[in-house]
C-alpha atoms as a PDB file:
ATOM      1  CA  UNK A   1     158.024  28.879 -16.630  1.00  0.00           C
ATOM      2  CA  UNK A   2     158.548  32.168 -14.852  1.00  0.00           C
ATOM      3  CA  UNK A   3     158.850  31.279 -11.394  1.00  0.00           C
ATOM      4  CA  UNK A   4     161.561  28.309 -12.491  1.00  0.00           C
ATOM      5  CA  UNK A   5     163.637  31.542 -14.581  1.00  0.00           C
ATOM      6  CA  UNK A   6     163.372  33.501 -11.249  1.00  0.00           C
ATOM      7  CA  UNK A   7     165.153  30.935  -9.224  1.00  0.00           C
ATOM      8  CA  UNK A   8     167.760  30.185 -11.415  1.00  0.00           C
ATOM      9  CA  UNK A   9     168.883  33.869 -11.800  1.00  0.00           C
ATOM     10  CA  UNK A  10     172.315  33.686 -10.040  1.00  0.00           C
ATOM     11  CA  UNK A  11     171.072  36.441  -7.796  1.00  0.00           C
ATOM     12  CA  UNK A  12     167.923  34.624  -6.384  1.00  0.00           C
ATOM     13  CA  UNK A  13     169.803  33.414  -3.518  1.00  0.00           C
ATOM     14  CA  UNK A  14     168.764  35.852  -0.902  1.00  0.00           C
ATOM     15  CA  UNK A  15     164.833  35.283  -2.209  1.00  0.00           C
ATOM     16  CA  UNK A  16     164.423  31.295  -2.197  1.00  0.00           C
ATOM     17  CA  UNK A  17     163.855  31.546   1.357  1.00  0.00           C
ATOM     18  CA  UNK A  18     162.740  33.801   4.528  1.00  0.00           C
ATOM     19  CA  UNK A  19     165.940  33.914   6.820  1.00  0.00           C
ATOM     20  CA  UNK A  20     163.751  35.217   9.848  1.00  0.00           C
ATOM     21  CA  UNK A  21     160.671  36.592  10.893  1.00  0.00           C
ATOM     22  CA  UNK A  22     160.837  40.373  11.066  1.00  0.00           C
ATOM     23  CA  UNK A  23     158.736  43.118  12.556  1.00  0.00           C
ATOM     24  CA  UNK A  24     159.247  45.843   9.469  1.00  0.00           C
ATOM     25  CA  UNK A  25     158.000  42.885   7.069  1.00  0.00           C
ATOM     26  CA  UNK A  26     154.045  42.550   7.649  1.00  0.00           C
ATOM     27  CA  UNK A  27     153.678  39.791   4.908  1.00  0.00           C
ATOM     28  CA  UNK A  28     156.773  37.340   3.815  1.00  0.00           C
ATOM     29  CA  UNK A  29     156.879  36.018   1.365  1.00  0.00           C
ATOM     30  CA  UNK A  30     159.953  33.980  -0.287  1.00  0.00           C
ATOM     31  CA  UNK A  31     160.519  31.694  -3.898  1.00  0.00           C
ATOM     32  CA  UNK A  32     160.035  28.803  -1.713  1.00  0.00           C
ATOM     33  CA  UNK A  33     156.630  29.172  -0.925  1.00  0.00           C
ATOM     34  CA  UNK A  34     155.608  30.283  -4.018  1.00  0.00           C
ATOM     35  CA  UNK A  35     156.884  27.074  -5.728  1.00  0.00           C
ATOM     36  CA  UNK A  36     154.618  25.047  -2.941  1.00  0.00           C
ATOM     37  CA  UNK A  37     151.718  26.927  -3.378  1.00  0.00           C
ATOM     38  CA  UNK A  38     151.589  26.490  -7.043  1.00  0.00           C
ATOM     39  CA  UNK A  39     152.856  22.740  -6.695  1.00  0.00           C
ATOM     40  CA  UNK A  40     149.731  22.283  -4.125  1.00  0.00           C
ATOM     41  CA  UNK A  41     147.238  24.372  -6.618  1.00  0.00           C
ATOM     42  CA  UNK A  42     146.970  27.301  -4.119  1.00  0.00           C
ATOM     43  CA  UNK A  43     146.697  29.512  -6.420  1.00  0.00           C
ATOM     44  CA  UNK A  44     143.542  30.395  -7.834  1.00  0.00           C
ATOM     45  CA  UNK A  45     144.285  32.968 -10.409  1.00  0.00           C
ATOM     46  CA  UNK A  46     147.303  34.194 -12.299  1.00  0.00           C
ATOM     47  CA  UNK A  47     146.573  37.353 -10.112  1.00  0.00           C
ATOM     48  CA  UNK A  48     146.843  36.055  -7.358  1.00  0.00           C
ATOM     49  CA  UNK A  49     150.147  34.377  -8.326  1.00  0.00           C
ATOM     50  CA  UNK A  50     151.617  37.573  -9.294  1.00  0.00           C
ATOM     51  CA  UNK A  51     150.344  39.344  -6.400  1.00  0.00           C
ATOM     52  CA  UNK A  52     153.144  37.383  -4.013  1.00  0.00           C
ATOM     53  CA  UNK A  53     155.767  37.479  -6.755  1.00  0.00           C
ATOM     54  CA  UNK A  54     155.610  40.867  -6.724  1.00  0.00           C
ATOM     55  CA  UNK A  55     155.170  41.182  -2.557  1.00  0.00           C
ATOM     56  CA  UNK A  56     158.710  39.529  -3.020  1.00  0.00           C
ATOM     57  CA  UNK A  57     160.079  42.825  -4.722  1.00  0.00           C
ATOM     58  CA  UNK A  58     158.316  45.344  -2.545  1.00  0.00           C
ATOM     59  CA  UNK A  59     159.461  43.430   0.613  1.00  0.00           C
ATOM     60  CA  UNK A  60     163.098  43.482  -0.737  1.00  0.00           C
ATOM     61  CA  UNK A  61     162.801  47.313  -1.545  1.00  0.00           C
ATOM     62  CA  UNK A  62     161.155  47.969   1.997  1.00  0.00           C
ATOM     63  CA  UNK A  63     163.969  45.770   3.486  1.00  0.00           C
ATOM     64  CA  UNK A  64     167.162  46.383   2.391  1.00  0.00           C
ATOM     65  CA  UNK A  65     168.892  49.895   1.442  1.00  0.00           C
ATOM     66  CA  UNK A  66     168.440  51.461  -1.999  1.00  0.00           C
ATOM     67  CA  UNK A  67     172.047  50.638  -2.865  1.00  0.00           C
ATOM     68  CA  UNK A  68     172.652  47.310  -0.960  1.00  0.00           C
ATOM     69  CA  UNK A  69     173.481  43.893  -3.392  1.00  0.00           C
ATOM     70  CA  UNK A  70     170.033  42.381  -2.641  1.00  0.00           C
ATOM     71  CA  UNK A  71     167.914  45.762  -3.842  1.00  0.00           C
ATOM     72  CA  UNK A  72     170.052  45.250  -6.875  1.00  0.00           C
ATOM     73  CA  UNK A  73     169.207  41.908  -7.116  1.00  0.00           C
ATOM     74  CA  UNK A  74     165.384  42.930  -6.817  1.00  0.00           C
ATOM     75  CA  UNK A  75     165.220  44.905  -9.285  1.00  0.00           C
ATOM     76  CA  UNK A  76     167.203  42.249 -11.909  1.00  0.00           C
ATOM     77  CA  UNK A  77     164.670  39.578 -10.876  1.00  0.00           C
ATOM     78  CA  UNK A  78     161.711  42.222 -11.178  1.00  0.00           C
ATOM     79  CA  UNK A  79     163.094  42.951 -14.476  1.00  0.00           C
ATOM     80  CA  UNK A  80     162.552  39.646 -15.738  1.00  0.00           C
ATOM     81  CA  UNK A  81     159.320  38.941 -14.521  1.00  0.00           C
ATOM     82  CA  UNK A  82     157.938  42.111 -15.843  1.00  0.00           C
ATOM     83  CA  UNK A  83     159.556  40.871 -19.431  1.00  0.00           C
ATOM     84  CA  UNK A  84     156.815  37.991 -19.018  1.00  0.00           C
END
């Protein structure tokens, strides 16, 4: 499945988990949690499903500078799921 290709991506690292709650962040969100919430049927919709994968992106590009490692890595993981 999509979520289990996102994790495995070598640069998911900095996205399986929130390091630390953060005032420019409104809404985090990390791989973690998704996993959960689908594990614990959470999820009422494929929308609604894609509507946190993708808060992961926009968080990361909100985050981190346009030409840091982990905007890269956003955009490689974004990549994939759009491919989906």
């Amino acid at each position: 499945d999509i979520l289990h290709e996102l994790e495995n991506k070598s640069c998911a690292y900095p996205f399986k988990y929130i390091n630390k709650a953060d005032k420019v962040i409104k809404h985090p969100i990390d791989l973690f949690t998704i996993n959960l919430k689908l594990k614990n049927n959470q999820y009422k919709s494929l929308k609604e499903f894609e509507k946190d994968v993708r808060l992961i992106f926009r968080n990361c590009y909100t985050y981190n500078n346009v030409e840091s490692e982990i905007y890269h890595s956003g955009e490689v993981l974004e990549s994939v799921f759009n491919k989906k």
